[in-house]
C-alpha atoms as a PDB file:
ATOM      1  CA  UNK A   1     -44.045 -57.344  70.785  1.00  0.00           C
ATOM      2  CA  UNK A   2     -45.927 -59.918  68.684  1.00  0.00           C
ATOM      3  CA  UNK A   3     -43.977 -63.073  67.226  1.00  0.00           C
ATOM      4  CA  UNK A   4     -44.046 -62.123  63.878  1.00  0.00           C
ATOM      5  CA  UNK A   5     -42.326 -58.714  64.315  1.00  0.00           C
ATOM      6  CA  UNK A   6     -38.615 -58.234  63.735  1.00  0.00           C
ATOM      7  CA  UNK A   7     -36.752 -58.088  67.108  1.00  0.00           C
ATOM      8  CA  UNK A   8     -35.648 -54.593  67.172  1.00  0.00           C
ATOM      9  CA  UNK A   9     -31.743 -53.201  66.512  1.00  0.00           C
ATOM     10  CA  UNK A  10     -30.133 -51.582  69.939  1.00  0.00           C
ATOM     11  CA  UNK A  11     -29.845 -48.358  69.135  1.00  0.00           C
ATOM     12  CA  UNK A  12     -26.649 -46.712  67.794  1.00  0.00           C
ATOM     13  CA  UNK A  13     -24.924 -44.628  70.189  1.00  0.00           C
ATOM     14  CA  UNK A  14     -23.703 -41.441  68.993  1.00  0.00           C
ATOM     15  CA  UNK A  15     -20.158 -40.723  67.931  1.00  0.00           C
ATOM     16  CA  UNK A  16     -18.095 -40.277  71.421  1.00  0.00           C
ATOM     17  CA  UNK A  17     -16.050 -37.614  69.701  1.00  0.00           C
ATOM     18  CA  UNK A  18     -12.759 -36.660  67.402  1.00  0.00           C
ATOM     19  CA  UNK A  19      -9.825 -36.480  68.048  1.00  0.00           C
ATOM     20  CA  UNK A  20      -6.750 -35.834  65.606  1.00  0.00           C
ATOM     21  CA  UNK A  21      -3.817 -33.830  65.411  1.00  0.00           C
ATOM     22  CA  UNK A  22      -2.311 -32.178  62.160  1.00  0.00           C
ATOM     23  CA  UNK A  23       0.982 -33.375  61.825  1.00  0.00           C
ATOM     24  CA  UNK A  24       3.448 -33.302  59.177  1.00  0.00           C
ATOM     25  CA  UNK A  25       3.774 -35.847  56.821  1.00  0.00           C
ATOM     26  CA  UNK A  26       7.529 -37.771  56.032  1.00  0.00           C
ATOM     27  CA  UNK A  27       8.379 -36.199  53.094  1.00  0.00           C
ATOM     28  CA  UNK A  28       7.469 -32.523  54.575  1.00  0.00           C
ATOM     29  CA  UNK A  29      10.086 -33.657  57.573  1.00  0.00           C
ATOM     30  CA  UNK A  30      12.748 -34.751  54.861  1.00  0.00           C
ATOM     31  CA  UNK A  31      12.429 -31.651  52.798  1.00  0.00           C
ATOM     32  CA  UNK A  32      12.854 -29.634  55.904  1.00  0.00           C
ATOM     33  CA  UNK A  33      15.961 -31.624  57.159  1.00  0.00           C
ATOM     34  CA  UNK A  34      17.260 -31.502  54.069  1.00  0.00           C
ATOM     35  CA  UNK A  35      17.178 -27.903  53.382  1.00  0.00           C
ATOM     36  CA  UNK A  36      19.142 -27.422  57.118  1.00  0.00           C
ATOM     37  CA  UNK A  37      21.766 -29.900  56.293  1.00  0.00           C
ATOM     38  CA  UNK A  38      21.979 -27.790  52.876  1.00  0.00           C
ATOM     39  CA  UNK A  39      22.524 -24.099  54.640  1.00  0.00           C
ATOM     40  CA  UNK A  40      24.740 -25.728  57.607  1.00  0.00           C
ATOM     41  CA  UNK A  41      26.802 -27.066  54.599  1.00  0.00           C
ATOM     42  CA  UNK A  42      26.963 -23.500  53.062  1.00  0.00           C
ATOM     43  CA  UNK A  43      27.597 -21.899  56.161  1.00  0.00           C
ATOM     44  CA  UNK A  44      30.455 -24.403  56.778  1.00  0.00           C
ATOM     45  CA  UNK A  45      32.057 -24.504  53.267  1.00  0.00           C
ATOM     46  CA  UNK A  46      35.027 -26.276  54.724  1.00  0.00           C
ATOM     47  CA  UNK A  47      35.968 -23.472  57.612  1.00  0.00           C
ATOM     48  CA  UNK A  48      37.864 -25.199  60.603  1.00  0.00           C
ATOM     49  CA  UNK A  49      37.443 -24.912  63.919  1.00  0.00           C
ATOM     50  CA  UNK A  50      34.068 -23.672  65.548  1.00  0.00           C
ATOM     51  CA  UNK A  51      32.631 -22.698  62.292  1.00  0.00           C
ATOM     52  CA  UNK A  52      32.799 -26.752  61.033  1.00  0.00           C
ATOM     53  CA  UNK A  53      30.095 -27.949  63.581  1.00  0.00           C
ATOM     54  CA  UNK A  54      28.074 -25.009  64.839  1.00  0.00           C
ATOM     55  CA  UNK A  55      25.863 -24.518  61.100  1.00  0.00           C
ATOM     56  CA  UNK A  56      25.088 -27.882  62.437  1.00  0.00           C
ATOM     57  CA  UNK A  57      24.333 -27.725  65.572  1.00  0.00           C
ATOM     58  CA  UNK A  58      22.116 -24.645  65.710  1.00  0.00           C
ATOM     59  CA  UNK A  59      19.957 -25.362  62.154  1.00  0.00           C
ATOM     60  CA  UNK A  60      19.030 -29.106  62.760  1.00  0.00           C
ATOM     61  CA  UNK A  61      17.955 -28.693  65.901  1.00  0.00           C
ATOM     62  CA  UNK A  62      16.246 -25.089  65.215  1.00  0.00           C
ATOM     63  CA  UNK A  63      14.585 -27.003  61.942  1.00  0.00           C
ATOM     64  CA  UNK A  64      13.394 -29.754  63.758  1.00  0.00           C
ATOM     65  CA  UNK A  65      11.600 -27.545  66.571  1.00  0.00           C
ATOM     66  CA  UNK A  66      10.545 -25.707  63.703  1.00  0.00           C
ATOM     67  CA  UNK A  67       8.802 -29.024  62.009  1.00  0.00           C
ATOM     68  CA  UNK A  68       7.439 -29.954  65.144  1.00  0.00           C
ATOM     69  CA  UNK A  69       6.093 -26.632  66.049  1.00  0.00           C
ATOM     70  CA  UNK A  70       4.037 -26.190  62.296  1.00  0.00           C
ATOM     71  CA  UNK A  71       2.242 -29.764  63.539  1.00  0.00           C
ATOM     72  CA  UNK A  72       1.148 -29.394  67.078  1.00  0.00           C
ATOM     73  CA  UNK A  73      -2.156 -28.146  66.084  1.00  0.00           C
ATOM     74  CA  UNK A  74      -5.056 -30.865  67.413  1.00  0.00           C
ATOM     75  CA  UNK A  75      -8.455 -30.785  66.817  1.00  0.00           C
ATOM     76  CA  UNK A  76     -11.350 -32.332  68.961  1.00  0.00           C
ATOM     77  CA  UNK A  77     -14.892 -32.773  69.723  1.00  0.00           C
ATOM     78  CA  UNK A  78     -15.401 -33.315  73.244  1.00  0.00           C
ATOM     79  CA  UNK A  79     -17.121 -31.786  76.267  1.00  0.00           C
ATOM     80  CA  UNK A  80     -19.657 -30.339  74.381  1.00  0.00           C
ATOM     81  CA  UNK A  81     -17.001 -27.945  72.072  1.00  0.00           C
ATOM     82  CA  UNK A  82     -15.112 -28.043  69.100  1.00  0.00           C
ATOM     83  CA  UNK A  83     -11.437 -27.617  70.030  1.00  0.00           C
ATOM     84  CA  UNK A  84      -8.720 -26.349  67.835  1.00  0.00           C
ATOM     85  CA  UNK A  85      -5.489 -25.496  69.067  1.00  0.00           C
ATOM     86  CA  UNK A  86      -6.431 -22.819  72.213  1.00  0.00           C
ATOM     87  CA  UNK A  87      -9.806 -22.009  70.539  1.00  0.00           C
ATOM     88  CA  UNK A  88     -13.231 -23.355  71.876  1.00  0.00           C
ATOM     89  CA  UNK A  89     -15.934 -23.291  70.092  1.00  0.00           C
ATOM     90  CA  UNK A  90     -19.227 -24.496  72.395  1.00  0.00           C
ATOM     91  CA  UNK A  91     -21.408 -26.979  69.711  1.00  0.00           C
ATOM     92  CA  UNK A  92     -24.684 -25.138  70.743  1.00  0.00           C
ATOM     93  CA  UNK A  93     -23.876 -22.287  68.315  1.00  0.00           C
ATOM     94  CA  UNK A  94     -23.152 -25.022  65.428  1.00  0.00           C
ATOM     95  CA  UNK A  95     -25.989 -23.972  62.730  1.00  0.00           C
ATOM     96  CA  UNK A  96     -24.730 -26.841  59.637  1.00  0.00           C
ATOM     97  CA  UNK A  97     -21.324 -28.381  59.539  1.00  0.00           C
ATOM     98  CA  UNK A  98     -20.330 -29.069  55.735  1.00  0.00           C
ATOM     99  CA  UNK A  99     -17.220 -31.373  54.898  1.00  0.00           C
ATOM    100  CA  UNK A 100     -14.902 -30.146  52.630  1.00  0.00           C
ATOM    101  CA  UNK A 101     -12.334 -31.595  50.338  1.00  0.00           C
ATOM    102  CA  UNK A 102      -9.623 -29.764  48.621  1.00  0.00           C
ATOM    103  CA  UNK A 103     -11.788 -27.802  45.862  1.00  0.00           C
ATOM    104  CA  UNK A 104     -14.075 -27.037  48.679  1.00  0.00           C
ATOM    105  CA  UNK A 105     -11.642 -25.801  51.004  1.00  0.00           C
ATOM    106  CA  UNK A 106      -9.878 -23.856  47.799  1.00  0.00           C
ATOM    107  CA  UNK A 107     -13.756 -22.449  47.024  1.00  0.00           C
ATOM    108  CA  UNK A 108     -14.450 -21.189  50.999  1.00  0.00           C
ATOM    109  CA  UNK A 109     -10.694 -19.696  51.367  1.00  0.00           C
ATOM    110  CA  UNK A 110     -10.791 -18.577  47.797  1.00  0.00           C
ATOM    111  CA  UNK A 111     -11.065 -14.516  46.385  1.00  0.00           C
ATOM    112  CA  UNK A 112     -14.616 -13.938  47.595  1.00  0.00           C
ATOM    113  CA  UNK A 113     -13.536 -15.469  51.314  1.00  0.00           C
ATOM    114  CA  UNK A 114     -15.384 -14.078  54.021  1.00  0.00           C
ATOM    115  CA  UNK A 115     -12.810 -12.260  56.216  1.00  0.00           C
ATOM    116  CA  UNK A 116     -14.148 -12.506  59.491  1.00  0.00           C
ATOM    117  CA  UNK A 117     -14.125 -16.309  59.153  1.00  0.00           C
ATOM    118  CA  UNK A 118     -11.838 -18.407  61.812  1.00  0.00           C
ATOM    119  CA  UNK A 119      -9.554 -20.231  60.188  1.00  0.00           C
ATOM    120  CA  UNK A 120      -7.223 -22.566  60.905  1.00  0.00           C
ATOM    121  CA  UNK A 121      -5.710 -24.479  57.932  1.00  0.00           C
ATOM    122  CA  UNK A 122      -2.657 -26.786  56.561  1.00  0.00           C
ATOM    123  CA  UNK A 123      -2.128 -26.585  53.290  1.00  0.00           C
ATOM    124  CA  UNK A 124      -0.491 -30.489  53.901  1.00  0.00           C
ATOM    125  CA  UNK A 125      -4.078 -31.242  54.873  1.00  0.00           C
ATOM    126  CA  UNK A 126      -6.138 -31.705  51.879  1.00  0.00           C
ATOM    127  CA  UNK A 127      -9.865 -31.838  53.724  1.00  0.00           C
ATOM    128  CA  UNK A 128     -11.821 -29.115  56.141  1.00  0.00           C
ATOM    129  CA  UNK A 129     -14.553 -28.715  57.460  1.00  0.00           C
ATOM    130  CA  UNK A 130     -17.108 -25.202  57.413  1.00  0.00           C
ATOM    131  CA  UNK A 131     -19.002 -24.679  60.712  1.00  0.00           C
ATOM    132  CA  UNK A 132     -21.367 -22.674  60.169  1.00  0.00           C
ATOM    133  CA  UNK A 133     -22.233 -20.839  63.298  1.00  0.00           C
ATOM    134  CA  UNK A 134     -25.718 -19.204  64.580  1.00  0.00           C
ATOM    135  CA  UNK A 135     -24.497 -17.079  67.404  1.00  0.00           C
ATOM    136  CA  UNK A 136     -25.988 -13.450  67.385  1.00  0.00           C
ATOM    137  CA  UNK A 137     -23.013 -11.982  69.177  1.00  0.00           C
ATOM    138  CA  UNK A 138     -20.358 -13.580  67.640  1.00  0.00           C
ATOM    139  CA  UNK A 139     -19.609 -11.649  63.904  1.00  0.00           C
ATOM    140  CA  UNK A 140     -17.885 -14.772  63.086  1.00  0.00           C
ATOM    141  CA  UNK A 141     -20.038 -16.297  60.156  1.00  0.00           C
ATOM    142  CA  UNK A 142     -18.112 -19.964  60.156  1.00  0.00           C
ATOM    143  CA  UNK A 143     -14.801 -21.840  61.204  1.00  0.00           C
ATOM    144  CA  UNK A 144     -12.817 -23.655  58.545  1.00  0.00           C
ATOM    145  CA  UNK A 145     -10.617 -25.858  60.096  1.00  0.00           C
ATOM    146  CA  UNK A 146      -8.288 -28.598  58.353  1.00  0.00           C
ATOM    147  CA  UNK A 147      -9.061 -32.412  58.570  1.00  0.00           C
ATOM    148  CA  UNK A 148      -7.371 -35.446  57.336  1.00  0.00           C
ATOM    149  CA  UNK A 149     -11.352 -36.904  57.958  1.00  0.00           C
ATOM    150  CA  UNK A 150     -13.847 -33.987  57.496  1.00  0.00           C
ATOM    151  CA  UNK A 151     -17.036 -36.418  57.130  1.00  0.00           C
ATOM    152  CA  UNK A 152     -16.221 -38.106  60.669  1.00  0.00           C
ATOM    153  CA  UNK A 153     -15.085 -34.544  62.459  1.00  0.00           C
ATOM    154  CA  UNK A 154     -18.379 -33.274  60.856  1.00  0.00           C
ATOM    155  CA  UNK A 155     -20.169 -36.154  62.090  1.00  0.00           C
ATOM    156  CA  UNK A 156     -18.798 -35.762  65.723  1.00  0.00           C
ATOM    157  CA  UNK A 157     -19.802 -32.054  65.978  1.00  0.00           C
ATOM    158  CA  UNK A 158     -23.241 -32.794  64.538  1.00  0.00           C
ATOM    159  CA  UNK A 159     -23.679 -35.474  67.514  1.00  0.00           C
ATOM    160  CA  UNK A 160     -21.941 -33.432  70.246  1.00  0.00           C
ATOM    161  CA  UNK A 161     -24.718 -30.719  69.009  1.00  0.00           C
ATOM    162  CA  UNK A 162     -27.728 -33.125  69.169  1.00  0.00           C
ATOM    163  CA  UNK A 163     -26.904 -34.821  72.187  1.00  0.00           C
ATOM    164  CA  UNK A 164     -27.325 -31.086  73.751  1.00  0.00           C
END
């Protein structure tokens, strides 16, 4: 290296992955709670005895495992694959990843949607991302899955792929 030249910038490591899991938001929770304290009230409509706390007692709790359950879904990049929920997807059959925001995502799972495409989406989630997959085997054209970041899950997958 000569004195005149510009030192060099360390190089940039790639993205170590993504992780993120597609919760619920607030008001999605208070609707929800709301609507069970609504029907317990109906069922109860002033009836003594059992029939005064048991609307209760089953719906809230039913509701809120019911919340919970719609928002376990997590989505990674890590050890080489894309993981959603239970499915794996290894990155060496990623062809493109494109983000998507809501218009997108509206335009992929639209009328002229491609029915053998994996999806996995939450309409609480306004972004996605398409994988586009190059697997010979697989009929599968593409994944869209929902992000609340599709540039920086898109990202992650691109890396996990080139670092192959």
């Amino acid at each position: 290296m000569s004195p005149s030249s510009p030192p060099s910038a360390p190089p940039v490591p790639a993205r170590a992955g993504h992780s993120e899991r597609l919760d619920l938001p607030w008001w999605l929770w208070l609707a929800g709670l709301a609507a069970a304290g609504l029907l317990a009230v109906e069922i109860w409509m002033g009836a003594p005895g059992v029939r005064a706390w048991l609307p209760f007692v089953v719906l809230v709790p039913v509701t809120v495992a019911g919340l919970w359950w719609l928002g376990r879904i997590r989505v990674a990049v890590r050890d080489g694959e894309l993981r959603v929920d239970d499915a794996r997807l290894p990155v060496r059959y990623v062809a493109d990843v494109v983000p998507l925001d809501a218009a997108g995502r509206r335009e992929v799972l639209g009328v002229g949607a491609d029915p053998l495409a994996f999806v996995v989406q939450r309409p609480w989630v306004g972004g996605a991302v398409q994988v586009v997959l190059d697997d010979p085997a697989d009929p599968t054209p593409f994944w869209v899955v929902s992000t609340r970041r599709p540039v920086e899950l898109a990202e992650a997958i691109l890396a996990a792929r080139d670092a192959r």
